[in-house]
N, C-alpha and C. Protein backbone atom coordinates (compact mmCIF):
# COMPACT_ATOMS: atom_id res chain seq x y z
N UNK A 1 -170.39 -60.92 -65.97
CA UNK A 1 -169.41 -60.99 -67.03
C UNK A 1 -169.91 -61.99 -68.07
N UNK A 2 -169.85 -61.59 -69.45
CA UNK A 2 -170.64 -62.66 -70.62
C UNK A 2 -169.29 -63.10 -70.96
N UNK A 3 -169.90 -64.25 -71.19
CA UNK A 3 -168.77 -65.20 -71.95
C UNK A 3 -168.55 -64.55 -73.44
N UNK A 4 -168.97 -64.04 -74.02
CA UNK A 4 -168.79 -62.91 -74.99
C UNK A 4 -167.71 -62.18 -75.19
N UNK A 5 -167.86 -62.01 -73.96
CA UNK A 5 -166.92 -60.13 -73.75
C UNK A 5 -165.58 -60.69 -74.42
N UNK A 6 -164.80 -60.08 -74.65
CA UNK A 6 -163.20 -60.03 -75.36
C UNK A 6 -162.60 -59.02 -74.45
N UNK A 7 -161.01 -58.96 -73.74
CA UNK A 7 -160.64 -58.23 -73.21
C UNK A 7 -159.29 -58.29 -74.02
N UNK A 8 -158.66 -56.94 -73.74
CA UNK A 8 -157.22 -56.62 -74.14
C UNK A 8 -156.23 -56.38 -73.21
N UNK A 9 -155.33 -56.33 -72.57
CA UNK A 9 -153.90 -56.26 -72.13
C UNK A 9 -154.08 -54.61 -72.38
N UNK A 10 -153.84 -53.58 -71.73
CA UNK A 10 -153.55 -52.41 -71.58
C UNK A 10 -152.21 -52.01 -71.63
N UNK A 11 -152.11 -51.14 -72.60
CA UNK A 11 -150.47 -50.54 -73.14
C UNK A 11 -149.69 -49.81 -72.05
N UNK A 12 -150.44 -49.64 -71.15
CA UNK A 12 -149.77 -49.21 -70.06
C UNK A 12 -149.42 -49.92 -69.08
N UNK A 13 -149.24 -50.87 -69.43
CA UNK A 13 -148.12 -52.17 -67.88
C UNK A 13 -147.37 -52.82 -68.82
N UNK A 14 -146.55 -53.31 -68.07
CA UNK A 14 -145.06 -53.73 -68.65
C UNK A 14 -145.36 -55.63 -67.69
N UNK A 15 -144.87 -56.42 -68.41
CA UNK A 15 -145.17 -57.85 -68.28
C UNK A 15 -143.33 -58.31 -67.99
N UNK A 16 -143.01 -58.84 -66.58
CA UNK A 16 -141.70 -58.97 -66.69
C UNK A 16 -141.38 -60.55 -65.59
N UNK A 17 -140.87 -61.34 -66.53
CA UNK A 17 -140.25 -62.67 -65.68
C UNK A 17 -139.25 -62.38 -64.76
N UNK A 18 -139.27 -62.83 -63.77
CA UNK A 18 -138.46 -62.96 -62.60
C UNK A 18 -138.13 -64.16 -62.01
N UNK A 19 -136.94 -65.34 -62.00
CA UNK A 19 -137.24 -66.29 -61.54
C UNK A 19 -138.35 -67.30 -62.33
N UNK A 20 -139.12 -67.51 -61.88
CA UNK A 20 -140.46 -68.88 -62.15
C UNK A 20 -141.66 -67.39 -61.94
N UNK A 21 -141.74 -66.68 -61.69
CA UNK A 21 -143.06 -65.91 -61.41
C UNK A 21 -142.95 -64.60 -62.48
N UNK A 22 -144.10 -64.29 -63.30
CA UNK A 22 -144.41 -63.18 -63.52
C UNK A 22 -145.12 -62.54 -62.93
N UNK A 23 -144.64 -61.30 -63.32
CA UNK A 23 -145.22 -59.95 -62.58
C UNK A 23 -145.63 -59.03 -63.59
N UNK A 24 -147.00 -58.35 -63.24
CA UNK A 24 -147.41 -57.39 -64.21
C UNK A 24 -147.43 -56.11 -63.26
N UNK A 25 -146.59 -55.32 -64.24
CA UNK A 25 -146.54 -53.25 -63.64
C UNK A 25 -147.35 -52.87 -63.94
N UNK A 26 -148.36 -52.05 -63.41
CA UNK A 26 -148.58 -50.81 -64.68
C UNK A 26 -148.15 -49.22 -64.74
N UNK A 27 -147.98 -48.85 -65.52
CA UNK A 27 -147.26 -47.67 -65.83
C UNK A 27 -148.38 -46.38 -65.51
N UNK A 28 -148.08 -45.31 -64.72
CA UNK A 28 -149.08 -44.28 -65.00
C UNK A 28 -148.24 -43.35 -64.69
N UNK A 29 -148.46 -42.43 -65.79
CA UNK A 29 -147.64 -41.15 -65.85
C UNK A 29 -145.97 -41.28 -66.29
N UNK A 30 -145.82 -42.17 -67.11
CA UNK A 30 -144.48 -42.85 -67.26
C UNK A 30 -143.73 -43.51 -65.77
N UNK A 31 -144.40 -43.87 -64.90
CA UNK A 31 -143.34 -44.10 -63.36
C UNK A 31 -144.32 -45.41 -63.02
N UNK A 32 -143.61 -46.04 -63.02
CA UNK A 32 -144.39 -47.67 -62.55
C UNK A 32 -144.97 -47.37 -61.26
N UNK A 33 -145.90 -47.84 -61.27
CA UNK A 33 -147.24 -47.84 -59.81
C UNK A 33 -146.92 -49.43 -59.38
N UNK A 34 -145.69 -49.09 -58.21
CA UNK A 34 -145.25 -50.37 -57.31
C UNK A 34 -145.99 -51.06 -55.97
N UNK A 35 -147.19 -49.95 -55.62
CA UNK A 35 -148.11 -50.01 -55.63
C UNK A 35 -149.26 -51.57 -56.03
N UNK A 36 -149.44 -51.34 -57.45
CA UNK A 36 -150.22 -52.11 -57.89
C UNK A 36 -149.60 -53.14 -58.62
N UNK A 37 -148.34 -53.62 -58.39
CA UNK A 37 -147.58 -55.00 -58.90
C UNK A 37 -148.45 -56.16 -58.87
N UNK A 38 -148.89 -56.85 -60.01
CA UNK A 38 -149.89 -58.02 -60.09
C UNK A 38 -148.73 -59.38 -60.23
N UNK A 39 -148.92 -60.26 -59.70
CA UNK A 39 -147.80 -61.65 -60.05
C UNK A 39 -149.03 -62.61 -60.05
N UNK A 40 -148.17 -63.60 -61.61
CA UNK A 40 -149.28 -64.18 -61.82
C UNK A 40 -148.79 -65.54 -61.72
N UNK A 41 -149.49 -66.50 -60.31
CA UNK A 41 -148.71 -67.36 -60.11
C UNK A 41 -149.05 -69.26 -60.08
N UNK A 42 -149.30 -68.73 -61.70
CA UNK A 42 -149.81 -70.07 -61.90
C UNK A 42 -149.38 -70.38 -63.26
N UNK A 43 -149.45 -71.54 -63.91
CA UNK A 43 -148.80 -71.90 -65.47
C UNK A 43 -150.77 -71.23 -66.04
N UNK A 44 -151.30 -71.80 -65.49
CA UNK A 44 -153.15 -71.11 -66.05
C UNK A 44 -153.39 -69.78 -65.60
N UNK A 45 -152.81 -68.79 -65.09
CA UNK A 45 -152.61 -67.56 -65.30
C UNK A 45 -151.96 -67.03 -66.14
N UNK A 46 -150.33 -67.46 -66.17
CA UNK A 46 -150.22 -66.59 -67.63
C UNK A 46 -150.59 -67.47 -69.05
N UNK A 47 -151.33 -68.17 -68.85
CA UNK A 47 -151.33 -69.24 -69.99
C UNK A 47 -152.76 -68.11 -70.24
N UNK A 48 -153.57 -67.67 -69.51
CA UNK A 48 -154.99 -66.74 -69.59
C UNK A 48 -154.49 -65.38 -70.24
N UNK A 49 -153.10 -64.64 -69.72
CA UNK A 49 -152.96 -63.75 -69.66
C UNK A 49 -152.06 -63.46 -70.69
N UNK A 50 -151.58 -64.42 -71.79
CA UNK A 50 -150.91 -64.37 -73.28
C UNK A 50 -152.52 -64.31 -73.76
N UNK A 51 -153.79 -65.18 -73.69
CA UNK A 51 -154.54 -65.22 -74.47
C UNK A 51 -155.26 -63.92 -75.02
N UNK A 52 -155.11 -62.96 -73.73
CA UNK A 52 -155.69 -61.52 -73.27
C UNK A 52 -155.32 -60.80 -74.74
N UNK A 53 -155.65 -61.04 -76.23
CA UNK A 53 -155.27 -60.38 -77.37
C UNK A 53 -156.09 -59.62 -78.23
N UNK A 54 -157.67 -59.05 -77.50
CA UNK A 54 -158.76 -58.48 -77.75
C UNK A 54 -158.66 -59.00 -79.12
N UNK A 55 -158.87 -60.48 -79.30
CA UNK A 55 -159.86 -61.42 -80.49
C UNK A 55 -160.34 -62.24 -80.08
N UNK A 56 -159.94 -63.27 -78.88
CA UNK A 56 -160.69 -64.26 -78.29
C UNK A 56 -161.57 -63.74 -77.22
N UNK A 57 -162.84 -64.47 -77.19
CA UNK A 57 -163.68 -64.26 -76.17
C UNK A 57 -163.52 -65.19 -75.04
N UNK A 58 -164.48 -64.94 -73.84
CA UNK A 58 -164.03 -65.74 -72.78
C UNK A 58 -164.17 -67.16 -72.88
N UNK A 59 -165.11 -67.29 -73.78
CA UNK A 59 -165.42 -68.67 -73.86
C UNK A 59 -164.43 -69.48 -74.80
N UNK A 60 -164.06 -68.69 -75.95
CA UNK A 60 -163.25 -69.37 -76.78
C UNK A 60 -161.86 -69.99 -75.45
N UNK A 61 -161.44 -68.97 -74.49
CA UNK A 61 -160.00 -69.08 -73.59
C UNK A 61 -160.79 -70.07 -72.59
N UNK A 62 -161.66 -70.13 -72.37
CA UNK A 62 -162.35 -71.11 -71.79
C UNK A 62 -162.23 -72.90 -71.90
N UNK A 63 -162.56 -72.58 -73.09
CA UNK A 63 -162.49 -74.01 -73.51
C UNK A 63 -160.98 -74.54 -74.35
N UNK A 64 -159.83 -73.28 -74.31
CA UNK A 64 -158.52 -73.46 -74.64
C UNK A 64 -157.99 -73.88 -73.01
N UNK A 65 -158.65 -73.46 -72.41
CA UNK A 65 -157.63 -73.62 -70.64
C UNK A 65 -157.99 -75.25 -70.79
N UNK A 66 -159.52 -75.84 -71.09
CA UNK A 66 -159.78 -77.07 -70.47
C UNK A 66 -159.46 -78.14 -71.73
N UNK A 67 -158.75 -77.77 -72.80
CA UNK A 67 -157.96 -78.83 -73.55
C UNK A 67 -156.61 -78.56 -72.86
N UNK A 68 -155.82 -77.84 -72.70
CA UNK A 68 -154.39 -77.31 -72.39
C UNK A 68 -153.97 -78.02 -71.19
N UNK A 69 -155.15 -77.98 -69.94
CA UNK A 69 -154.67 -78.12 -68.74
C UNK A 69 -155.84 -79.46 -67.98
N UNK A 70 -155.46 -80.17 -67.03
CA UNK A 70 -156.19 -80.91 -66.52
C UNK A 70 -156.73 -80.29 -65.41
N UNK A 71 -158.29 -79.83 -66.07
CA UNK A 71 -159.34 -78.61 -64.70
C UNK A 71 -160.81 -78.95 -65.11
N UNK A 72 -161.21 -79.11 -64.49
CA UNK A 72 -162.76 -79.44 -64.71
C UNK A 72 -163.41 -78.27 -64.73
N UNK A 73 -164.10 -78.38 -66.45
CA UNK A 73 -165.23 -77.42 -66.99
C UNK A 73 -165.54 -76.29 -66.25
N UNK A 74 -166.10 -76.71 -65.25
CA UNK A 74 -166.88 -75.49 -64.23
C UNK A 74 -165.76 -74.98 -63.34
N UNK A 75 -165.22 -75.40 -62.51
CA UNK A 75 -163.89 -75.16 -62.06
C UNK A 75 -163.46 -73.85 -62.56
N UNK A 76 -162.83 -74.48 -64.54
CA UNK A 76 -162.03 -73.45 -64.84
C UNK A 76 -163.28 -72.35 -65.35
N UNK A 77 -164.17 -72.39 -65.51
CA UNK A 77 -165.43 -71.50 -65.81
C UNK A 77 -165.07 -70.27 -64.90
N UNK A 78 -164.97 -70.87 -63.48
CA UNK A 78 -165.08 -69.94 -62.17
C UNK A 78 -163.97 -69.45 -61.94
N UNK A 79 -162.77 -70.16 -62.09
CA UNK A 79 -161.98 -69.46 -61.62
C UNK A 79 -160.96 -67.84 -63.01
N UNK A 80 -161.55 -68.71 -64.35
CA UNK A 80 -161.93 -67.58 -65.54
C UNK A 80 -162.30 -66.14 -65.10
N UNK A 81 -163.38 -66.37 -64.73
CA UNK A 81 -163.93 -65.78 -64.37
C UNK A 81 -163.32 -64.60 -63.08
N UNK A 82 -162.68 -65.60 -62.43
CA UNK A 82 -162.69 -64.39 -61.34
C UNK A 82 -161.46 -64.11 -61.71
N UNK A 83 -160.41 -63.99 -62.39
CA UNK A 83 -159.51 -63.85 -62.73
C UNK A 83 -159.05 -62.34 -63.62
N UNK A 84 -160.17 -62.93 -64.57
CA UNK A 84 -160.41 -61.25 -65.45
C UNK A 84 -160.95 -60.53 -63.99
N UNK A 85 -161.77 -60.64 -63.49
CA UNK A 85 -162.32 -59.61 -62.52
C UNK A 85 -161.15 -58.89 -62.17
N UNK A 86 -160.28 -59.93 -61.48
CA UNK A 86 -159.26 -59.00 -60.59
C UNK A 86 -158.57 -58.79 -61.50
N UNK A 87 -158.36 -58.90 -63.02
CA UNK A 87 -157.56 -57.85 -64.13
C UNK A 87 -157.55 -56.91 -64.15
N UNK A 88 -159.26 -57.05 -64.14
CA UNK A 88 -160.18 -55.39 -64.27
C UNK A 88 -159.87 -54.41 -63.32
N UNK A 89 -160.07 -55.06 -61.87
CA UNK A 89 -160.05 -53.89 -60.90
C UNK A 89 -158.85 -53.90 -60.88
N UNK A 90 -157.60 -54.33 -61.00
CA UNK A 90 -156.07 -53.73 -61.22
C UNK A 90 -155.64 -52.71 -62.10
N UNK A 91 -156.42 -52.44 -63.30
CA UNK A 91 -156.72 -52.00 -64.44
C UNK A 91 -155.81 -52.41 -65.71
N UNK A 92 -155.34 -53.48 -65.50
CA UNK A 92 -154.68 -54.20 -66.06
C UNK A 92 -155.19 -54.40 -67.20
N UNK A 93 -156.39 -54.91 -68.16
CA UNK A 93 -156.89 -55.37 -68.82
C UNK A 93 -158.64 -54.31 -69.38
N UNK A 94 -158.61 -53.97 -70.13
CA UNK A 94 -159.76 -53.91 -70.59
C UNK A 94 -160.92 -54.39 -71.77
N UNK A 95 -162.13 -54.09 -71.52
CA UNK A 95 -163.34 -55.01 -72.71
C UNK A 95 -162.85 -54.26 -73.80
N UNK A 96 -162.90 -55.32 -75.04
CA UNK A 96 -163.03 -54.34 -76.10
C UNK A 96 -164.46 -54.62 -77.35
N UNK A 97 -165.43 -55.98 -76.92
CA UNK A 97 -166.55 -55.66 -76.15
C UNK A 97 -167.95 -55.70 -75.72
């Protein structure tokens, strides 16, 4: 994954507060896939997952997580990182690129 890449939020899941936790749907075929319910359960998850606006790159959200939040450089590098991953394979999120 390049620190480059730019990803977008996919028009097909629905983003919904519950309590203290969000949860991301995604929609296929108009009928929510309950199935693949993502909850994102950290203030640096959805703080990643507003940034998700296919204009910032990873690095730009990179170095917004490590003014925002108290995480050390590499830390939040890695855990960046694996974060979009499991966006991706949810299909939550795609490069745009």
């Amino acid at each position: 994954m390049d620190v480059n890449s730019i990803y977008r939020k996919k028009e097909d899941s629905v983003t919904r507060q519950i309590a203290d936790e969000t949860f991301l749907v995604p929609i296929r075929s108009h009928l929510a896939d309950m199935q693949k319910i993502f909850t994102l359960d950290s203030q640096v998850a959805e703080y990643i997952w507003q940034q998700l606006d296919g204009k910032r790159n990873l690095e730009e959200i990179h170095r917004e997580i490590t003014a925002e939040f108290e995480v050390e450089n590499g830390q939040a590098g890695s855990d960046l990182q694996e974060f979009i991953a499991q966006l991706v394979e949810a299909g939550l999120i795609e490069e745009v690129t």
